[in-house]
PDB file of N, CA and C in Angstrom:
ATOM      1  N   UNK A   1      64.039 188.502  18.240  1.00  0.00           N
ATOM      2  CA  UNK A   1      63.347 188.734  16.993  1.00  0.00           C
ATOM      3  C   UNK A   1      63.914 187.812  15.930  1.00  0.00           C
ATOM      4  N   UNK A   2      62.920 187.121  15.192  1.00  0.00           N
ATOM      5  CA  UNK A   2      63.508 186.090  14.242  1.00  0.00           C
ATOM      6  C   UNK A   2      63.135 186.922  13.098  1.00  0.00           C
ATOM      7  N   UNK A   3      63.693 186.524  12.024  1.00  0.00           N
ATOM      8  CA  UNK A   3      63.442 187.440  10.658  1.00  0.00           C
ATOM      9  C   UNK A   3      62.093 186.362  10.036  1.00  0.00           C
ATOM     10  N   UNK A   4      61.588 187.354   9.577  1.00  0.00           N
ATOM     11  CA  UNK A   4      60.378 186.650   8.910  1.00  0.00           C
ATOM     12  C   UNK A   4      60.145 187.558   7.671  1.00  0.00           C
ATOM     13  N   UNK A   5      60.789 187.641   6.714  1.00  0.00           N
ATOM     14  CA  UNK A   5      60.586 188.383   5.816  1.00  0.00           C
ATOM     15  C   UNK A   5      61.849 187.872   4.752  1.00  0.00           C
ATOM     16  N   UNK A   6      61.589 187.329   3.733  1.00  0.00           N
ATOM     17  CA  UNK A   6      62.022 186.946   2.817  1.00  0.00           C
ATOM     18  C   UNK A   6      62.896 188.341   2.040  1.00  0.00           C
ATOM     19  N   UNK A   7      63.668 187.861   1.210  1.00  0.00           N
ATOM     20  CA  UNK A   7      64.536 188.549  -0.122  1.00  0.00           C
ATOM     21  C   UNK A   7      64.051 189.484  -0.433  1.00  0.00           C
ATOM     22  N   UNK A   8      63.260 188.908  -1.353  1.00  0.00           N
ATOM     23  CA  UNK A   8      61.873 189.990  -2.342  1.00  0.00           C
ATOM     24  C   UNK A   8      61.416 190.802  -1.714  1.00  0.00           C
ATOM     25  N   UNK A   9      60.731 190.294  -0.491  1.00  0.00           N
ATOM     26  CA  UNK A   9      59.867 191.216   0.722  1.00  0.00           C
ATOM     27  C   UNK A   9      60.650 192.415   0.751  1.00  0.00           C
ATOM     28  N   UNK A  10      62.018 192.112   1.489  1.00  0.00           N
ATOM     29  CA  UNK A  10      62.677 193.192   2.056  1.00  0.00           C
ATOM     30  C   UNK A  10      63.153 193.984   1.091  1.00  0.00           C
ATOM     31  N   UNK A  11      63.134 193.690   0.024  1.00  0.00           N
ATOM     32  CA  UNK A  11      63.693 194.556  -1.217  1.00  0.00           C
ATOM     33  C   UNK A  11      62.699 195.542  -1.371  1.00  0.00           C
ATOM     34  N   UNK A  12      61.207 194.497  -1.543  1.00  0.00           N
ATOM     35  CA  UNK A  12      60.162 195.539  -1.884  1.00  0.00           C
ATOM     36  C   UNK A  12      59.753 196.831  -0.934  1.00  0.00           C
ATOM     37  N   UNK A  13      59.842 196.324   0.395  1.00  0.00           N
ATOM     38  CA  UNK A  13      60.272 197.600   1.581  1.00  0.00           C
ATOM     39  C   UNK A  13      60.833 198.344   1.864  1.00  0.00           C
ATOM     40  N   UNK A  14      61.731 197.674   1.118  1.00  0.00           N
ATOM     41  CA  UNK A  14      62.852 199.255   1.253  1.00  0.00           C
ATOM     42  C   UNK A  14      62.766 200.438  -0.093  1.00  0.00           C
ATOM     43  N   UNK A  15      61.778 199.486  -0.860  1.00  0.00           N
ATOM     44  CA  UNK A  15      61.921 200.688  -2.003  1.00  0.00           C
ATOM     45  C   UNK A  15      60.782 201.375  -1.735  1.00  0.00           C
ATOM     46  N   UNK A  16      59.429 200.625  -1.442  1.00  0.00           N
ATOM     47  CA  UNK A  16      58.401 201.592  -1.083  1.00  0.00           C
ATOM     48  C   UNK A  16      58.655 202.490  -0.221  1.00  0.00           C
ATOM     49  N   UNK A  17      59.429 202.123   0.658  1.00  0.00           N
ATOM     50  CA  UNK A  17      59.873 203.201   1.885  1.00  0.00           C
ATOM     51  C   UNK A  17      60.388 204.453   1.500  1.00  0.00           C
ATOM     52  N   UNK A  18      61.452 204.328   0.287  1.00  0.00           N
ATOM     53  CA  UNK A  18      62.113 205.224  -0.180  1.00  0.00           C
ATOM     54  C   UNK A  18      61.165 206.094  -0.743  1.00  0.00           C
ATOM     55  N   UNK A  19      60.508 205.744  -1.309  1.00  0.00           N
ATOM     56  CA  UNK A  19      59.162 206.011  -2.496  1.00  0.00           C
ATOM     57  C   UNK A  19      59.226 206.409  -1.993  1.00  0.00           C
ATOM     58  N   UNK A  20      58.422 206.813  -0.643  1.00  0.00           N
ATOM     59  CA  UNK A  20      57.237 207.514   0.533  1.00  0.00           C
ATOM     60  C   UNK A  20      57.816 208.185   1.386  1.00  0.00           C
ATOM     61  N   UNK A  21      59.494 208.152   1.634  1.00  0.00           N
ATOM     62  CA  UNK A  21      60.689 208.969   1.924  1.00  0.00           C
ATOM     63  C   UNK A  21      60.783 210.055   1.049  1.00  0.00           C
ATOM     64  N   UNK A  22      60.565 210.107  -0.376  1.00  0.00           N
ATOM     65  CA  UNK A  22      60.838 211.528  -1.156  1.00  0.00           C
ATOM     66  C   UNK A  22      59.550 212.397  -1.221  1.00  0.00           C
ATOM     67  N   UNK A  23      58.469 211.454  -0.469  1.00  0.00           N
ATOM     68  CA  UNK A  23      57.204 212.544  -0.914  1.00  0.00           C
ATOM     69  C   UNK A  23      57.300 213.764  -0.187  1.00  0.00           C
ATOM     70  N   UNK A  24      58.606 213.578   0.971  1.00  0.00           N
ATOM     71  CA  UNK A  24      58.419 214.953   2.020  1.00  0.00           C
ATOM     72  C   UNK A  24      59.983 215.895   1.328  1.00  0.00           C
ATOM     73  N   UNK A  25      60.066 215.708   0.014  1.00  0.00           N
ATOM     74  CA  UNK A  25      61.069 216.195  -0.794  1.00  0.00           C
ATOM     75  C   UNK A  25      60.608 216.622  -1.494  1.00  0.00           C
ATOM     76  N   UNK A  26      60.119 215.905  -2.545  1.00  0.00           N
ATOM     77  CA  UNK A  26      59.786 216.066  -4.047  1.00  0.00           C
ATOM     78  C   UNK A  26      57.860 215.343  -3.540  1.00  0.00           C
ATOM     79  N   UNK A  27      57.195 215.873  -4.792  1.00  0.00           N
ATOM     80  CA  UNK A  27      55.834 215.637  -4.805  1.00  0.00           C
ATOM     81  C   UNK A  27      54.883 216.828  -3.875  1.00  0.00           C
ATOM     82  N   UNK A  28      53.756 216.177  -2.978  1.00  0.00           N
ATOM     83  CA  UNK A  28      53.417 217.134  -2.419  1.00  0.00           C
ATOM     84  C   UNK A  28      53.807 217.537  -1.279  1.00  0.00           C
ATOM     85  N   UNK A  29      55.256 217.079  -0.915  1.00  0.00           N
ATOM     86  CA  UNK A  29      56.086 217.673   0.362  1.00  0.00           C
ATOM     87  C   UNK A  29      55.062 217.757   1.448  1.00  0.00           C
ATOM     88  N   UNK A  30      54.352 216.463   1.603  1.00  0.00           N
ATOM     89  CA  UNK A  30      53.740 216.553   3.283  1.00  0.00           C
ATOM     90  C   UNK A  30      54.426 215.848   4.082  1.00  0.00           C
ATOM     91  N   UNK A  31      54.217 215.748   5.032  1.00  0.00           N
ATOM     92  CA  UNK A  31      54.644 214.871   6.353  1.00  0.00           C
ATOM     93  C   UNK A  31      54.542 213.270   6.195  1.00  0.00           C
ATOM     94  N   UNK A  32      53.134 213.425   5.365  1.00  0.00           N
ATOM     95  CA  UNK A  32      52.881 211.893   5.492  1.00  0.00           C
ATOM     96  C   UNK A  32      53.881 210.845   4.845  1.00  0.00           C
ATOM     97  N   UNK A  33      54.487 211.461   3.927  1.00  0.00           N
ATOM     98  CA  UNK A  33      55.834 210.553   3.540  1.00  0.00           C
ATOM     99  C   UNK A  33      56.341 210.035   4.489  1.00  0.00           C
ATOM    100  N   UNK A  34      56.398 210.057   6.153  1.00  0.00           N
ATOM    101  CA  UNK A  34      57.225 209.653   6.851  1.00  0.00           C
ATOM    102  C   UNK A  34      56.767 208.217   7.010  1.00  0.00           C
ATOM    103  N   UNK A  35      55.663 208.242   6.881  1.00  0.00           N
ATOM    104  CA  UNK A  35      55.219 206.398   6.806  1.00  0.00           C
ATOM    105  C   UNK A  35      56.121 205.520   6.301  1.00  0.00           C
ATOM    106  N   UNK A  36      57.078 206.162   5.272  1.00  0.00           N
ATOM    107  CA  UNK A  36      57.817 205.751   4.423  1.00  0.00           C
ATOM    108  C   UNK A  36      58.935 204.805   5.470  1.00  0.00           C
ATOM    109  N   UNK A  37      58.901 205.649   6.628  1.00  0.00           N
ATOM    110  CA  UNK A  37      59.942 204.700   7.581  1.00  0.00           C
ATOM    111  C   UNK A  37      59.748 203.523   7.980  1.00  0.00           C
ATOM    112  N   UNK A  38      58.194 202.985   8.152  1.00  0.00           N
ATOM    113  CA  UNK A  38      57.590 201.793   8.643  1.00  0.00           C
ATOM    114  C   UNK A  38      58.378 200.466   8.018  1.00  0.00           C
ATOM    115  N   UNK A  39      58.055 200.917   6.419  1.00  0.00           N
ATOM    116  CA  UNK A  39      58.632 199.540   5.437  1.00  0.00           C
ATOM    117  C   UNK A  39      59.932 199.794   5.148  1.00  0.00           C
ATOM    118  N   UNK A  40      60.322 200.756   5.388  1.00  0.00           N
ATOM    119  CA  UNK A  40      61.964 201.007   5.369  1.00  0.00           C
ATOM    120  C   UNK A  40      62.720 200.264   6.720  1.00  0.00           C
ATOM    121  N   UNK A  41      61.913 200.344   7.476  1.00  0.00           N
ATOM    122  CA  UNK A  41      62.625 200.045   8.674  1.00  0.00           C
ATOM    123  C   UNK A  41      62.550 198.139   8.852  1.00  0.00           C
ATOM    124  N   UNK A  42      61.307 198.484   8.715  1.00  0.00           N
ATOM    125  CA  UNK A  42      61.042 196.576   8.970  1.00  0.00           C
ATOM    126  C   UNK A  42      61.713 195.576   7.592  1.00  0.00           C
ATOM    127  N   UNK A  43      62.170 196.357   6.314  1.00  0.00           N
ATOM    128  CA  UNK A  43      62.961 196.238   5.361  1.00  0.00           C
ATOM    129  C   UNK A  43      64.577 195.841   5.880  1.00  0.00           C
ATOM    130  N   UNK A  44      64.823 196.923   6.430  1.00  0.00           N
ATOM    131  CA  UNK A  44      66.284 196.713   6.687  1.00  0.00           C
ATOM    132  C   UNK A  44      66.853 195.532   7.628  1.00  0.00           C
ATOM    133  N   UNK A  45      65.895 195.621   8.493  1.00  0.00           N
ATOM    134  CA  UNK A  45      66.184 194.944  10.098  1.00  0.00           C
ATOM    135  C   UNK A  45      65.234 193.386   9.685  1.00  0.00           C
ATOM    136  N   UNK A  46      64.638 192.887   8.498  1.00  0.00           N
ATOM    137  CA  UNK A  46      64.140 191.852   8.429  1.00  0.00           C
ATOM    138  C   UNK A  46      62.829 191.009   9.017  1.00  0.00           C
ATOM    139  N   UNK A  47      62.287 191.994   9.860  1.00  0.00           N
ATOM    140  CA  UNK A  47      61.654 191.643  10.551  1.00  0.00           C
ATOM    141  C   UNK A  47      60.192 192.449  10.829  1.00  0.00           C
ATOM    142  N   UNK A  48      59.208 191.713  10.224  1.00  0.00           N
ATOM    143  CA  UNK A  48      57.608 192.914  10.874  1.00  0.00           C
ATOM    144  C   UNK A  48      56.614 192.294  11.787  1.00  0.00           C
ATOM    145  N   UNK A  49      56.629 192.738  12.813  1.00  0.00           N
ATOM    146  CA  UNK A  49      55.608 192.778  13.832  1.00  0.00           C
ATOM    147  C   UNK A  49      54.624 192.296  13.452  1.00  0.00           C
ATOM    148  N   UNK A  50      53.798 192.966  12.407  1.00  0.00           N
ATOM    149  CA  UNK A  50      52.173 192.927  11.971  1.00  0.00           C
ATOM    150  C   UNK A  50      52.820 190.948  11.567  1.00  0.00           C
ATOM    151  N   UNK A  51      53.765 190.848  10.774  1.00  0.00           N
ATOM    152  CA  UNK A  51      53.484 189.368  10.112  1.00  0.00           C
ATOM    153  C   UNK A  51      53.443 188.143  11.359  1.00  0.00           C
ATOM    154  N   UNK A  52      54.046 188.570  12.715  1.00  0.00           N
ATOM    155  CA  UNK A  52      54.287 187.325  13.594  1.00  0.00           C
ATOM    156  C   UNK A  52      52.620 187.460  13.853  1.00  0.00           C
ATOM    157  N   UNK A  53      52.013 188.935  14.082  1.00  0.00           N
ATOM    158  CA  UNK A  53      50.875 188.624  14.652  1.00  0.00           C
ATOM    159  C   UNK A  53      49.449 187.746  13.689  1.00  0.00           C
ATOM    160  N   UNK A  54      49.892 187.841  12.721  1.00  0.00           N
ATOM    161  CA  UNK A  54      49.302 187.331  11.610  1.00  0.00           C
ATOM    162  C   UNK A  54      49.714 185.729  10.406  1.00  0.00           C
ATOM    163  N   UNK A  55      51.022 185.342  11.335  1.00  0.00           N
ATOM    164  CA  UNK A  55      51.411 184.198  11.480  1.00  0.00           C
ATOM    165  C   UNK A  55      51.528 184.076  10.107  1.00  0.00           C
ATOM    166  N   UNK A  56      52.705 184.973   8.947  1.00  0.00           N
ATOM    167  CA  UNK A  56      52.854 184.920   8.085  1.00  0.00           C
ATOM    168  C   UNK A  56      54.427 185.154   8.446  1.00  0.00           C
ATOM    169  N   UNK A  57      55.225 184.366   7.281  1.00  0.00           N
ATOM    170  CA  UNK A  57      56.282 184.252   7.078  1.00  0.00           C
ATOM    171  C   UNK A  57      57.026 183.524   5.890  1.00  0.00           C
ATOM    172  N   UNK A  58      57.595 184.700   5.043  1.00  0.00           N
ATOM    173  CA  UNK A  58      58.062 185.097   3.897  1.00  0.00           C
ATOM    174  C   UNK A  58      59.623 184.776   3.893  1.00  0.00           C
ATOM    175  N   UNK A  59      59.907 184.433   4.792  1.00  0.00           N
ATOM    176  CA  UNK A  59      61.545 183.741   4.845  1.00  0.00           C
ATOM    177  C   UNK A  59      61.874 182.335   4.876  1.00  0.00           C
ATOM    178  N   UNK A  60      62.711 181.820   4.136  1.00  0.00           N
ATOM    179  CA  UNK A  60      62.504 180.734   3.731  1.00  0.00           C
ATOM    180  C   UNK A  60      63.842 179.985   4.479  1.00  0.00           C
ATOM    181  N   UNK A  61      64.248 180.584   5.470  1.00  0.00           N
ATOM    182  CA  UNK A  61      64.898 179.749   6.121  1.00  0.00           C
ATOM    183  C   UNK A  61      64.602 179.832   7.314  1.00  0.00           C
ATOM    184  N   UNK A  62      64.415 178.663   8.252  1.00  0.00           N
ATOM    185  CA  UNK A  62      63.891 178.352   9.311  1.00  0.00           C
ATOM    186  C   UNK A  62      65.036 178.561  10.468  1.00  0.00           C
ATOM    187  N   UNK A  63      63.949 179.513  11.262  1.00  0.00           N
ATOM    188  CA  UNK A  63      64.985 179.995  12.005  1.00  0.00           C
ATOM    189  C   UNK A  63      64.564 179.717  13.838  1.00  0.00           C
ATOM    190  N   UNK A  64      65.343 179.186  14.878  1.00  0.00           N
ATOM    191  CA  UNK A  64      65.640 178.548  15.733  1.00  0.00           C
ATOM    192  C   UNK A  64      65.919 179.370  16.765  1.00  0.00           C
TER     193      UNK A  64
END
């Protein structure tokens, strides 16, 4: 797995994640907050599936 997800990206993923992590806390405490793990996860670890298949890449160092 090569990282394809830039700075910003992964910043912005991990906060939406969080976001969508407290909805099964605070807000309307459903389940569906767990989505929250998707961009949390592909946040942390640098890397999203959907972008190789879509031949986008947000990291700006070229990786080998």
């Amino acid at each position: 797995m090569k990282a394809n997800e830039g700075k910003v990206d992964r910043i912005l993923r991990v906060v939406a994640g969080l976001v969508l992590l407290s909805l099964t806390v605070i807000g309307p405490q459903t389940l569906w907050g767990l989505v929250g793990l998707v961009p949390l996860l592909t946040g942390l670890v640098g890397y999203c599936p959907l972008y190789t298949v879509l031949g986008i890449n947000t990291c700006p160092v070229e990786n080998k």
